[in-house]
Structures are given as structure tokens and as C-alpha cells.
Protein backbone atom coordinates (compact mmCIF):
# COMPACT_ATOMS: atom_id res chain seq x y z
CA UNK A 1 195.23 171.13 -33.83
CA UNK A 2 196.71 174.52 -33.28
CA UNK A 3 194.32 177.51 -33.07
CA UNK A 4 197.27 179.73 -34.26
CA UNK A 5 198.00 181.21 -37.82
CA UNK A 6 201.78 181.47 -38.71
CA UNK A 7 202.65 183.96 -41.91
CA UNK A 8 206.42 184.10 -42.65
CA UNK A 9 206.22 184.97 -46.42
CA UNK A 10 205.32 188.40 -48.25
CA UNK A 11 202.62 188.22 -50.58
CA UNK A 12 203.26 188.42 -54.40
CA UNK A 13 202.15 190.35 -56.66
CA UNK A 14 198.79 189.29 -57.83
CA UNK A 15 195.52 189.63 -60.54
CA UNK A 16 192.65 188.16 -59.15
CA UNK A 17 188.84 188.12 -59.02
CA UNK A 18 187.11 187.19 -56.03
CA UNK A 19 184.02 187.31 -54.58
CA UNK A 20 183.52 187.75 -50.54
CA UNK A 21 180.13 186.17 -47.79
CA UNK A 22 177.37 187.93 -47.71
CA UNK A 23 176.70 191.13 -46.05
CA UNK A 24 176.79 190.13 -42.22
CA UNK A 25 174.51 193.86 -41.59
CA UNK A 26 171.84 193.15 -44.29
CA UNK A 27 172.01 189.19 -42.98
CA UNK A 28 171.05 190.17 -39.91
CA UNK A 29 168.60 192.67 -40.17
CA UNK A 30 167.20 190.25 -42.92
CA UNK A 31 166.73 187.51 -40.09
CA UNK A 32 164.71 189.96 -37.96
CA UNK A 33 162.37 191.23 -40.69
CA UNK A 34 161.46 188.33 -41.93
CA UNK A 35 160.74 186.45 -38.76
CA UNK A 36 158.11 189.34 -38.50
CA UNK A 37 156.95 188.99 -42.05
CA UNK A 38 153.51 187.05 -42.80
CA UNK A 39 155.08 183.90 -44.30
CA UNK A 40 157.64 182.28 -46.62
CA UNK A 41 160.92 184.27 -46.50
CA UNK A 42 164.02 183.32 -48.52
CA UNK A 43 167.55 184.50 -48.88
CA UNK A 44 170.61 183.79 -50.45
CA UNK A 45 173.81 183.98 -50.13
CA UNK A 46 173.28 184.89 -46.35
CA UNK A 47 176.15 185.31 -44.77
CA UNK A 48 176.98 181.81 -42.52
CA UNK A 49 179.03 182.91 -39.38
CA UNK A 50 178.69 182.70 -36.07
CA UNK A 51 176.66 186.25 -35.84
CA UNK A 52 173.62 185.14 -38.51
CA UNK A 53 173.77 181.45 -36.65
CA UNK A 54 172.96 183.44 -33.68
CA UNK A 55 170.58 185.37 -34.96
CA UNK A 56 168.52 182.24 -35.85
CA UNK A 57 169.26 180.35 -33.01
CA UNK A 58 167.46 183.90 -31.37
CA UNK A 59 164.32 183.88 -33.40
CA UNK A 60 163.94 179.89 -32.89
CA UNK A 61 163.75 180.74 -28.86
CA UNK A 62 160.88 183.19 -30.04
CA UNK A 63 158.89 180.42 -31.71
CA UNK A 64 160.07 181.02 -35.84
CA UNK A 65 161.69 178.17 -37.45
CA UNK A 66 164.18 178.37 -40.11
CA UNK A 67 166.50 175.62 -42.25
CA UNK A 68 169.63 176.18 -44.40
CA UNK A 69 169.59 174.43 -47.46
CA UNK A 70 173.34 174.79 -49.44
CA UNK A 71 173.12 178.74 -49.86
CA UNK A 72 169.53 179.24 -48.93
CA UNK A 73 168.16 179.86 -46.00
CA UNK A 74 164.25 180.18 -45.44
CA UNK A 75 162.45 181.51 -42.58
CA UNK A 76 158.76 180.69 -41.69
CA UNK A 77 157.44 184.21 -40.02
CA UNK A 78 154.55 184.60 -38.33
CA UNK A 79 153.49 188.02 -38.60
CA UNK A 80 154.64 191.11 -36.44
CA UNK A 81 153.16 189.76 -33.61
CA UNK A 82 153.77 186.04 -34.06
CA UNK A 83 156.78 186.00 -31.58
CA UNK A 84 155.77 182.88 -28.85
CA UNK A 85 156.69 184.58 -25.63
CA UNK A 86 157.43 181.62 -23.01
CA UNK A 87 158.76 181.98 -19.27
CA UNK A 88 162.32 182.02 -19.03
CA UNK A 89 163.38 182.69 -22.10
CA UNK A 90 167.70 183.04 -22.71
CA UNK A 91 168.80 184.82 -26.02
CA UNK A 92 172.52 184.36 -26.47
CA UNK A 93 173.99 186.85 -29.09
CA UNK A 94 177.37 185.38 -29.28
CA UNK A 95 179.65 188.00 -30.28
CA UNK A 96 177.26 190.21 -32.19
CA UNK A 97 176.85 193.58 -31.01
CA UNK A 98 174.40 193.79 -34.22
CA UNK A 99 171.71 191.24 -32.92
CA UNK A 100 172.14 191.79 -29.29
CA UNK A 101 171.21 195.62 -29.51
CA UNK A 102 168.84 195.64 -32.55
CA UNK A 103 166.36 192.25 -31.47
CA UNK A 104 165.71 194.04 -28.10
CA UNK A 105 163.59 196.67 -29.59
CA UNK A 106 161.68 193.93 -30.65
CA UNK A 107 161.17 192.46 -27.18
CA UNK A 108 159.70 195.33 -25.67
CA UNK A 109 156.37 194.03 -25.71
CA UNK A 110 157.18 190.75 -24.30
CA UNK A 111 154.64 189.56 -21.65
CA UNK A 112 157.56 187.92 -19.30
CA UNK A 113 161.18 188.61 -18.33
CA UNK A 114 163.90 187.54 -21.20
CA UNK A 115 167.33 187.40 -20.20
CA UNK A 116 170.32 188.87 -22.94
CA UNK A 117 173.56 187.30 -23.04
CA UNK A 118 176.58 187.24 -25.00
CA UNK A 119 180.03 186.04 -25.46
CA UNK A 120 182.75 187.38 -23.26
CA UNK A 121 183.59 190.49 -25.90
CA UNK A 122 180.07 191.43 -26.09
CA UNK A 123 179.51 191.23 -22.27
CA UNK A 124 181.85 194.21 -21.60
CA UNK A 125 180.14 196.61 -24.46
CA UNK A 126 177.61 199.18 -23.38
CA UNK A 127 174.33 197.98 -23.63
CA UNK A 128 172.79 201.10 -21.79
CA UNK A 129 173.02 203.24 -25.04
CA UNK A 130 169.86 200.75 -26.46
CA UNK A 131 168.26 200.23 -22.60
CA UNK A 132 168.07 203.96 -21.94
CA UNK A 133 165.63 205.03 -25.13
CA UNK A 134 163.72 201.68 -25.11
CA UNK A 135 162.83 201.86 -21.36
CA UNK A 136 161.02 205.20 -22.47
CA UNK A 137 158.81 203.15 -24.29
CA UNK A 138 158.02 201.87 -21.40
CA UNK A 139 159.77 198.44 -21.29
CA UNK A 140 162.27 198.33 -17.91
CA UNK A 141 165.90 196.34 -18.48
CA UNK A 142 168.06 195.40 -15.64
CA UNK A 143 171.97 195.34 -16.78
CA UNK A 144 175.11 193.97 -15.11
CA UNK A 145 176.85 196.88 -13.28
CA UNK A 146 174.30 199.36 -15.12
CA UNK A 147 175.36 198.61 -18.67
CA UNK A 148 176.78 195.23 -19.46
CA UNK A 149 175.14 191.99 -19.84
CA UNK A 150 173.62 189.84 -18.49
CA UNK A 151 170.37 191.82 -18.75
CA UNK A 152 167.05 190.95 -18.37
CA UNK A 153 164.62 193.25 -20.39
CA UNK A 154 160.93 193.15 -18.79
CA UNK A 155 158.13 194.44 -21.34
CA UNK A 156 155.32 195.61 -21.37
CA UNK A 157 151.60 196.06 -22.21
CA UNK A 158 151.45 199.53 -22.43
CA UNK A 159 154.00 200.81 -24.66
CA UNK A 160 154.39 204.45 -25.51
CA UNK A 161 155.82 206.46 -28.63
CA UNK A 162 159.17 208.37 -27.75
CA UNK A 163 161.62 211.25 -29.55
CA UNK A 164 164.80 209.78 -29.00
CA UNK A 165 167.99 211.70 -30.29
CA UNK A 166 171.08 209.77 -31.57
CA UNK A 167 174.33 211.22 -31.15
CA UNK A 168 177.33 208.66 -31.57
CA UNK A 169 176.36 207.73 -35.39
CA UNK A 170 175.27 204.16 -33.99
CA UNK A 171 173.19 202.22 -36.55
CA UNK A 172 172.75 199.58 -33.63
CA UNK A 173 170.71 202.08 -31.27
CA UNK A 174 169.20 203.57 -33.95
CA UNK A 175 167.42 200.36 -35.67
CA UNK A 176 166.52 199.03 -32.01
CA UNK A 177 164.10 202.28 -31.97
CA UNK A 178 163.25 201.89 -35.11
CA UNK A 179 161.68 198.19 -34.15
CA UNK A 180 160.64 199.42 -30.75
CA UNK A 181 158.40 202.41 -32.80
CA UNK A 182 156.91 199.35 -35.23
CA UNK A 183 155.18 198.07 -32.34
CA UNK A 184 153.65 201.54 -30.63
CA UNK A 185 150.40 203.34 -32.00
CA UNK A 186 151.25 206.66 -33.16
CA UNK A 187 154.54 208.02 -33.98
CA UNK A 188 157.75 207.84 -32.53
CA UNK A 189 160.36 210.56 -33.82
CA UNK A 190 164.55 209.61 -34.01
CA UNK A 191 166.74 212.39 -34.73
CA UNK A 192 169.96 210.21 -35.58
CA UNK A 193 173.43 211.14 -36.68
CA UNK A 194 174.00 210.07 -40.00
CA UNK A 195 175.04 206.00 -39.86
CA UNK A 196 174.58 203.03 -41.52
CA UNK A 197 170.37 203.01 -42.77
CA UNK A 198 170.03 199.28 -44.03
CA UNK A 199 167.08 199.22 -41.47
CA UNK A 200 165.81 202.19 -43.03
CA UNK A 201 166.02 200.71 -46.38
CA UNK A 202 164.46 197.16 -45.67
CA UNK A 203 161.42 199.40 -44.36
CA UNK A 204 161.19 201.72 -47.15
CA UNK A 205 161.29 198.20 -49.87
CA UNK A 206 158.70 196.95 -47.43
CA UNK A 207 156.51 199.66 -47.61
CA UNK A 208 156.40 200.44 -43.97
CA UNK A 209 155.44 203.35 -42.61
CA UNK A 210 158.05 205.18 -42.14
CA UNK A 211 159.84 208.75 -43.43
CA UNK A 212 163.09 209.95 -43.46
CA UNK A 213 163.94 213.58 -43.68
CA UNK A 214 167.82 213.80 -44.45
CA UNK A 215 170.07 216.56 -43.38
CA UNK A 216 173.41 217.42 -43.70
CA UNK A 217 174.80 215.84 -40.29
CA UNK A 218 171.69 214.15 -39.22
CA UNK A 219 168.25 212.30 -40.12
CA UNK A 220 164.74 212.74 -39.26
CA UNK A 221 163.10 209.74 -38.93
CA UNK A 222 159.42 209.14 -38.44
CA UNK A 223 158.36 205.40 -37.80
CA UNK A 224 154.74 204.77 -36.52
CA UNK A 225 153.06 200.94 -35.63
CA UNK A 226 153.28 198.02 -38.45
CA UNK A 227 150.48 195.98 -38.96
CA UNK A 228 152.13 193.69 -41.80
CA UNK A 229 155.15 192.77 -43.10
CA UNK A 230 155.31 191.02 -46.50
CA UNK A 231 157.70 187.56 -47.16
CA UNK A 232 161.05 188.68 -48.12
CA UNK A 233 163.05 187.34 -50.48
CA UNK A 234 166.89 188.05 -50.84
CA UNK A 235 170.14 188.04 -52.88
CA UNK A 236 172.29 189.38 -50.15
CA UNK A 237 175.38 190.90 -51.59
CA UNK A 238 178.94 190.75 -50.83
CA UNK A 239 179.83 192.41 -48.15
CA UNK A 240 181.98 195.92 -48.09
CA UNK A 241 183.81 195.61 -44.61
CA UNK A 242 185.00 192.16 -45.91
CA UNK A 243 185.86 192.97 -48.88
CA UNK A 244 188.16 195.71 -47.12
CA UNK A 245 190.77 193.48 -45.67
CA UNK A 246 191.35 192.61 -49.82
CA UNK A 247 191.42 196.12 -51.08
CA UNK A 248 193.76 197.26 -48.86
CA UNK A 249 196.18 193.96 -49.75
CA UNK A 250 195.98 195.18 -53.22
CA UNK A 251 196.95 198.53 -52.19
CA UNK A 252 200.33 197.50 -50.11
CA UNK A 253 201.37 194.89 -52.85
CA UNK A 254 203.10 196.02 -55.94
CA UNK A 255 201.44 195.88 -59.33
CA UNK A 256 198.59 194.10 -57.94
CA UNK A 257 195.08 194.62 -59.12
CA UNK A 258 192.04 193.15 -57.90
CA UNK A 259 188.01 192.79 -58.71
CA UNK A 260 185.57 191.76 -56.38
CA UNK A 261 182.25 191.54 -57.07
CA UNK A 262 178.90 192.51 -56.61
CA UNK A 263 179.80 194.53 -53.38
CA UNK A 264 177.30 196.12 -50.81
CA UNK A 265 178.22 200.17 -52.26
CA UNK A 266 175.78 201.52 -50.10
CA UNK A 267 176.77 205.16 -49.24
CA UNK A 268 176.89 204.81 -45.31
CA UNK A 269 179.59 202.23 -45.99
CA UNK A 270 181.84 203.12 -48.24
CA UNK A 271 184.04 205.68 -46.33
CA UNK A 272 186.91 203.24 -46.76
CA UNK A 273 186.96 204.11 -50.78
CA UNK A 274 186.79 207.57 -49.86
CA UNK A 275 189.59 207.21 -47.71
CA UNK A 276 191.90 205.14 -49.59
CA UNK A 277 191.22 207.35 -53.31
CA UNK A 278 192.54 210.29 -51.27
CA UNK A 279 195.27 208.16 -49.96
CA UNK A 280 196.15 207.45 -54.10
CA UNK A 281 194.20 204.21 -54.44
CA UNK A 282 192.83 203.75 -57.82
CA UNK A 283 189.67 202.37 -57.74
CA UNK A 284 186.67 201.99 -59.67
CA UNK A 285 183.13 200.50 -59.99
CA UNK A 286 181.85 198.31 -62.20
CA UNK A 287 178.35 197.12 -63.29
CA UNK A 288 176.68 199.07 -61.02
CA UNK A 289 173.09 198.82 -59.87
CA UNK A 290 170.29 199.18 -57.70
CA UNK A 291 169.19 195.88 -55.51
CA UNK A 292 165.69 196.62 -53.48
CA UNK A 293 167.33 200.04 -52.30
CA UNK A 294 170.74 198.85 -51.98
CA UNK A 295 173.47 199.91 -54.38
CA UNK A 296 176.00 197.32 -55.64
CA UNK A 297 178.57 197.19 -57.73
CA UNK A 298 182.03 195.31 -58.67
CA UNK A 299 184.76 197.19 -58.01
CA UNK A 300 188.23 197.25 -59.25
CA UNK A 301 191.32 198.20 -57.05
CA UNK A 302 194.53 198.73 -58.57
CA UNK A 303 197.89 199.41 -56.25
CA UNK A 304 199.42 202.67 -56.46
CA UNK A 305 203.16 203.42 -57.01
CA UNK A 306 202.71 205.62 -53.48
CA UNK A 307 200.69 206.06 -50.67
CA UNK A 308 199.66 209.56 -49.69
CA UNK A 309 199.30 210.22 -46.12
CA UNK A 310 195.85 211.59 -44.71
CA UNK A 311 194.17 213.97 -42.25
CA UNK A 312 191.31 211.96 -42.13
CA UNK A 313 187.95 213.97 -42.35
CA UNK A 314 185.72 213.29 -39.38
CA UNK A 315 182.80 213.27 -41.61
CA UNK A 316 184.33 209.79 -43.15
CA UNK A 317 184.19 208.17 -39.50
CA UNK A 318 181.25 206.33 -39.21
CA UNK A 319 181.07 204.99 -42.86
CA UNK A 320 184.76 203.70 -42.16
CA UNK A 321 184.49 202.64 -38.86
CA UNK A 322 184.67 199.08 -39.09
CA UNK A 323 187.68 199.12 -41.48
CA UNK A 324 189.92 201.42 -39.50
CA UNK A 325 192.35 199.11 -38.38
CA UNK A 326 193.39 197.64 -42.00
CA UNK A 327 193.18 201.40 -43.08
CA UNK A 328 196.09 202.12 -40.38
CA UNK A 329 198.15 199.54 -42.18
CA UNK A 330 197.94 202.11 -45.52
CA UNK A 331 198.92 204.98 -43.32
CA UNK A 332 202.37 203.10 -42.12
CA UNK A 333 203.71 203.01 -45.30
CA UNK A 334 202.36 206.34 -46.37
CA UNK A 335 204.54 209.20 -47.49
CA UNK A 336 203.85 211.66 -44.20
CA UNK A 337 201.70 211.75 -41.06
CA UNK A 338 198.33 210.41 -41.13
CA UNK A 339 195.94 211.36 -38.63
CA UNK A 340 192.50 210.06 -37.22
CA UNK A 341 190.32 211.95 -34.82
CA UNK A 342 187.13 211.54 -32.66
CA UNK A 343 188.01 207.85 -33.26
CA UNK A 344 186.53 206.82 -29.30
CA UNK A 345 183.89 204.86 -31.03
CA UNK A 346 186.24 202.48 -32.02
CA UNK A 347 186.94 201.12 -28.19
CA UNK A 348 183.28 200.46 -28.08
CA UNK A 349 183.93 197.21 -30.64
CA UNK A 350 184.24 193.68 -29.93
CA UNK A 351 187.96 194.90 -28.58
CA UNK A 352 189.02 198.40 -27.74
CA UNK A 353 190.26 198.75 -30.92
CA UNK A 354 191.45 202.11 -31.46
CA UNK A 355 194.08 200.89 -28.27
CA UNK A 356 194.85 197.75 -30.24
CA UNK A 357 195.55 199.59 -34.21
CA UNK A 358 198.67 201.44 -31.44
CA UNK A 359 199.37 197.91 -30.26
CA UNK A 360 200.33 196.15 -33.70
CA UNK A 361 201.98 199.67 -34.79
CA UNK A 362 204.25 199.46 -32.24
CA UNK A 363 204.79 195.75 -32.90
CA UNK A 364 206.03 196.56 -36.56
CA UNK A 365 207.70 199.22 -35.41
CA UNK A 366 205.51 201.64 -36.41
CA UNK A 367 205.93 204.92 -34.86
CA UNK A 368 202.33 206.59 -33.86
CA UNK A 369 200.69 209.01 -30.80
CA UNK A 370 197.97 207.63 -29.72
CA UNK A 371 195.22 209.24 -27.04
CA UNK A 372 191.70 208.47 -25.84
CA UNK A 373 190.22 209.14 -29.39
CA UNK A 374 192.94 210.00 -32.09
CA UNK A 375 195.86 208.29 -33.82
CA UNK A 376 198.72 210.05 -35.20
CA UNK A 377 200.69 207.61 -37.39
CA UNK A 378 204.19 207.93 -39.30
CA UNK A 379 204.27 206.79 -42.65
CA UNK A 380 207.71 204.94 -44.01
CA UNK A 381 207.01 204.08 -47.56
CA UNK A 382 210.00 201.78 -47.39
CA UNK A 383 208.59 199.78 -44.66
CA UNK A 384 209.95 196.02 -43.97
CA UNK A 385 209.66 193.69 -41.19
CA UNK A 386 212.08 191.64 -40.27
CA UNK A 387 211.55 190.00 -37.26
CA UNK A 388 209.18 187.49 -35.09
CA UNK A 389 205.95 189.11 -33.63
CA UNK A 390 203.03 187.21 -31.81
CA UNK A 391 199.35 189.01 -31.50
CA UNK A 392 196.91 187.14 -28.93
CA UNK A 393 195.02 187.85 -26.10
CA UNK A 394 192.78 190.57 -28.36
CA UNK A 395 189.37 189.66 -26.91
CA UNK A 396 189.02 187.04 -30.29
CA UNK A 397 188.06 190.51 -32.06
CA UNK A 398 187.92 188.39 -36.08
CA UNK A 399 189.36 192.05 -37.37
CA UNK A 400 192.20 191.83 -35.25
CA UNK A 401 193.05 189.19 -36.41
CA UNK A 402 192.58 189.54 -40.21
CA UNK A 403 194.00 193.37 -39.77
CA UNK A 404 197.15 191.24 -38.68
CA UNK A 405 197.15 188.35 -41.14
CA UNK A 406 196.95 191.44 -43.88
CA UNK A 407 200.51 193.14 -42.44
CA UNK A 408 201.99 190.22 -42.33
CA UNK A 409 201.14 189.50 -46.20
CA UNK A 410 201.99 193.32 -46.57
CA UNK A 411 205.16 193.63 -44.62
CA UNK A 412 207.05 190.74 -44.26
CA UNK A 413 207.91 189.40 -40.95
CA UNK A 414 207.55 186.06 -39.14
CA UNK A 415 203.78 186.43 -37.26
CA UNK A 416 201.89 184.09 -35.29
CA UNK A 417 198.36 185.10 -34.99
CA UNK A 418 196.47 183.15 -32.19
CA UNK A 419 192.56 182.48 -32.24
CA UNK A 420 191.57 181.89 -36.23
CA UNK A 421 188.26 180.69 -35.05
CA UNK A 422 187.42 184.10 -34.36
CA UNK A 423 186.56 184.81 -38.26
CA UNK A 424 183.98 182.73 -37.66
CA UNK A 425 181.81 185.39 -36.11
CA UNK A 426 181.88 187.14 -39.67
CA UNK A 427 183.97 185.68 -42.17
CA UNK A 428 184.50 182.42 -42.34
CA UNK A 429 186.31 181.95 -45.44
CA UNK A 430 188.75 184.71 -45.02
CA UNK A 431 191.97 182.12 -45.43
CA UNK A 432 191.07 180.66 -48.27
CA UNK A 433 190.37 183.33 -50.33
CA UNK A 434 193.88 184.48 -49.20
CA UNK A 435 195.38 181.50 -50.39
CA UNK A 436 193.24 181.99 -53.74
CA UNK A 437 194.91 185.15 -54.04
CA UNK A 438 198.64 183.58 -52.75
CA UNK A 439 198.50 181.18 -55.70
């Protein structure tokens, strides 16, 4: 059976409601917590992919047990420090940069040597942006060439608060001192650049001790030790950066609306709906609501009769991050030149993205300037493909591949997309909510 995805037919024009997985960010950090909690945690609608497998598969090595039952899941925590530390202990993220920099602020106490590893994507990522502020807690790592993993992280006994300032806007680093400061007596201090705060919001609903002083380009964020974490039970909701791919097919095809529903609004994510309403997107929100600190809502997308092009504010970065390359395919057939600055970030993903949004440009035919961290791009509103193009050997990055699968639909064009499986990692049941929206 082929691993390979051909698309050789334009979308039509469509009305559809859908609903996407869970959020694979709140699924996550909703494993962690609750293996810390003090009993009987449930969730559902947590996300199943490759990433949340992983992260269960990481608290099992730790001693927590888990089962999925249909769409619940239920975790049996032990308390904050109910983690069974054995000798030679492997955790094997997979291909989540999420779980493989956030559970190792959690380790930091851990009486013997655990080794780190990950899939071949997540092997070349930095991992020295999390070591370098947890080792002044006073854990010690030792990484593959100085950053990559393998890594073996050794704890220790007498751990030590830290001030620790962010400055690349990563929610990943960020959360892993966040965990490291639950389990030091007194108060470590993170000055962060503003970035995702789903960590921050799990500990506020949980009544942890912690405070956040927000400013305009940064946070102040005060976490001191945890004695107790409560069971946690879940609805997760739908998740934004999914949901994306969707929007942005609405968007490119003509007279198309679509809902989807009860989406993760939280304001650290939603730069993409910033970005496409300036690019003429209509959309709206529906049924909105609070959900134990998150925001959700339904929203509505409706396709435009043009695309404006952008100068993309830099301020929109790091709530869009994720989405970027689908959002290049709106600024190819924008009216104009659309650029995107201080973008560098985005070669720090599963792939070095930012170098492969230039790569499938320039495979449609798309003229853009691209350098270490910008993208000019050239809009044609009148944009058509007609001709074969292949996209493999991407590092199995899942948005690559869906960003792809999306242009094709959009576009026109005959494309063969190698490595499907990789949606498994977040998003699972991407395909057949396309063909849902195909019929």
C-alpha cells in the first residue's frame, strides 16, 4: 500500500460544518498535569495522534497508568511527587517538540540518569534552549553535539529557584520552567515574551500558585513549589492550528463557506484570524464561551471575492506561527506583495519550514524572495496550476504535507504528496474530513 497521496482535481465549491481532534497543546499539557494530580483524571475528546500516544507512553515509563476508552481517556496520578524513578529509564517523544521540551522540567528532580529521545525530526531541533535554564536549577543534561538529542538529563536533590528570561516567544521553554519552578521552595521568576499560556491557564484553573503580570511585549510570571494538584477533568476542544488548514480552503475556493465548531479561540492562537480578516477573509464567531480559562467558540469562514495582500505585523508571529505555511498559500493568490519578517522561528519546527513555504512556491510557480528569516511573496489572483509536481523528502513534517494537500485542492495541478502517515503525529483524520468537505 502506497504511502503517497495523489490530488489531480480542484476542489468545489462547498457549505459544510465540521468539527476538527482535539487540541494537540491542551492534550498534552493535560497528560502532564494530571499525571501529577492526586487521583482520577478524565478527558475527552483528547486528541489521539502520535504526539498524545507519546505522551502517555512517557508518563507510563514514570510509573502512571492510563487507558483509552472510545473518546475518553483516564489517567491514575499519583500526586506531584508520585513519579517512580527507576535506573535506566528511555523517554521517546516521537516527533513532539511539545512533550520532549515541556516533561523535562519535570524530571529535574529525578534521583538517576533518564535518557531523551525522539524521532529523526525532533533529533535535529535545539534542545539547549530548555537544558540551559533548567540546569540552573541545578539539574545537569548532556546533549548530542551540545544541543540535539539523545540527551541524558541527571537531577538532582538540591534544586534551586532561578529568573530565567524568555526571548524567542517559545511556549515550549517557557512551560518546562514553569514545571521545573513547581518543584523548588521559594519562587522562581520567568520574564517571557508573550506566547502561547495554556500552561499558565491549567495552573491558574488549578489554583496553583502562581501570578502573571502581563505587559505589552512580555509576561511576568511568578511560580513557587506545588504541594497538590487536584483530578482534572476535560472537554478538550477543537483545535485552532487544525482547524487552519480548513479555513484557509474556504478562503481559496469560490463561494464557499464553512463552520467549525467549538474551536480553541484562545488569544495566543488566533493570529491566523487576524491575519486572514486583514487579508479580506470574512469571518466570525459563534456561540462563544469560556471553558476552565479557555475561550471557545464556532466560527464561521466565508470566501472572499479577493484576497488582499499583507505586510504581516511582527506582533502576529508567534500566535500564527504554526499556520504560516497554509497562510503563504493566501498570499499567492493575493492582489500584491505579501511580506513576512523575523520568521527564523519557523526553521526551528519539525522541518525548516520557513525554507520549505519557498520550496512549494517555487513548485507552483510562485514567485517569492526568500532569506534567513523573511518571505517576500507575489500574489497572482488568477493563479492555476497546470502541471505534475511531487513534494517528499520534507523531514515527514504532517504540515507539509497538509499545507500541500490544501494547494493542490486550491490550485489545481496533478500532486503527489509522499508520507500521509505523517498526520498521524497531530491529525489523524485530516483526509477524511477533506473528503467530507469534497462530497
Amino acid at each position: 500500500m502506497t504511502n503517497s497521496v495523489i490530488v489531480n482535481r480542484k476542489i468545489n465549491s462547498f457549505k459544510k460544518t465540521i468539527s476538527v481532534s482535539g487540541d494537540k497543546s491542551i492534550s498534552i499539557r493535560w497528560v502532564l498535569f494530571s499525571s501529577l494530580a492526586n487521583g482520577i483524571s478524565q478527558a475527552k475528546n483528547l486528541l489521539i495522534s502520535e504526539d498524545v500516544l507519546a505522551a502517555l507512553n512517557a508518563i507510563k515509563e514514570l510509573g502512571i497508568n492510563s487507558i483509552i476508552k472510545k473518546n475518553k481517556c483516564i489517567i491514575y496520578g499519583k500526586g506531584i511527587s508520585g513519579y517512580n524513578y527507576k535506573k535506566n529509564i528511555t523517554i521517546d517523544a516521537k516527533n513532539s517538540g511539545t512533550l520532549g521540551r515541556i516533561i523535562l522540567g519535570l524530571l529535574i528532580n529525578s534521583p538517576y540518569p533518564i535518557k531523551l529521545i525522539g524521532d529523526k525530526s525532533l533529533s535535529k531541533r535545539d534542545f539547549n534552549r530548555v537544558a540551559d535554564p533548567l540546569q540552573k536549577f541545578g539539574a545537569r543534561f548532556l546533549l548530542t553535539n551540545k544541543k540535539n538529542l539523545p540527551l541524558k538529563i541527571y537531577g538532582s536533590k538540591n534544586l534551586r529557584t532561578i529568573n530565567y528570561t524568555e526571548t524567542k516567544g517559545s511556549a515550549q521553554c517557557k512551560s518546562s520552567v514553569i514545571f521545573g519552578g513547581m518543584r523548588t521552595n521559594g519562587t522562581t521568576i520567568i520574564k517571557a515574551k508573550k506566547s502561547r499560556n495554556h500552561t499558565e491557564l491549567f495552573c491558574k484553573y488549578l489554583k496553583l500558585p502562581i501570578t502573571i503580570n502581563s505587559k505589552k511585549n512580555y509576561d511576568i510570571i511568578k511560580i513557587n513549589k506545588v504541594k497538590k494538584i487536584n483530578p482534572i477533568n476535560y472537554n478538550i476542544p477543537s483545535d485552532i492550528s487544525s482547524s487552519a488548514f480548513f479555513m484557509v480552503l474556504t478562503a481559496l475556493s469560490k463561494n464557499s463557506e464553512l463552520i467549525v465548531k467549538n474551536v480553541n479561540i484562545n488569544p495566543s492562537r488566533i493570529g491566523i484570524i487576524h491575519i486572514l480578516k486583514k487579508m479580506g477573509v470574512k469571518i466570525t464567531y459563534k456561540n462563544k464561551k469560556i471553558y476552565k480559562g479557555e475561550k471557545i467558540a464556532d466560527i464561521k469562514i466565508k470566501s472572499p471575492r479577493s484576497l488582499k495582500s499583507i505586510n504581516c505585523p511582527v506582533k502576529l508571529n508567534t500566535g500564527a506561527i504554526d499556520e504560516f505555511l497554509v497562510i503563504f498559500l493566501l498570499a499567492s493568490k493575493a492582489k500584491g506583495v505579501s511580506y513576512f519578517k523575523n520568521l527564523g522561528e519557523l526553521n526551528q519546527k519539525e522541518s525548516p519550514r520557513l525554507v520549505w513555504g519557498s520550496k512549494i512556491l517555487n513548485k507552483m510557480g510562485v514567485k517569492n524572495f526568500l532569506t534567513k528569516d523573511s518571505i517576500k511573496i507575489y500574489g497572482n489572483p488568477k493563479l492555476t496550476i497546470n502541471k505534475k509536481i511531487i513534494i517528499k523528502n520534507y523531514l515527514k513534517d504532517h504540515r507539509i504535507f497538509m499545507t500541500s494537500v490544501i494547494a493542490a485542492l486550491s490550485f489545481g495541478g496533478s500532486w503527489n504528496i509522499y508520507d500521509k502517515d505523517s498526520i498521524k503525529t497531530s491529525f489523524p483524520n485530516f483526509l477524511k474530513i477533506i473528503n467530507k468537505l469534497k462530497k
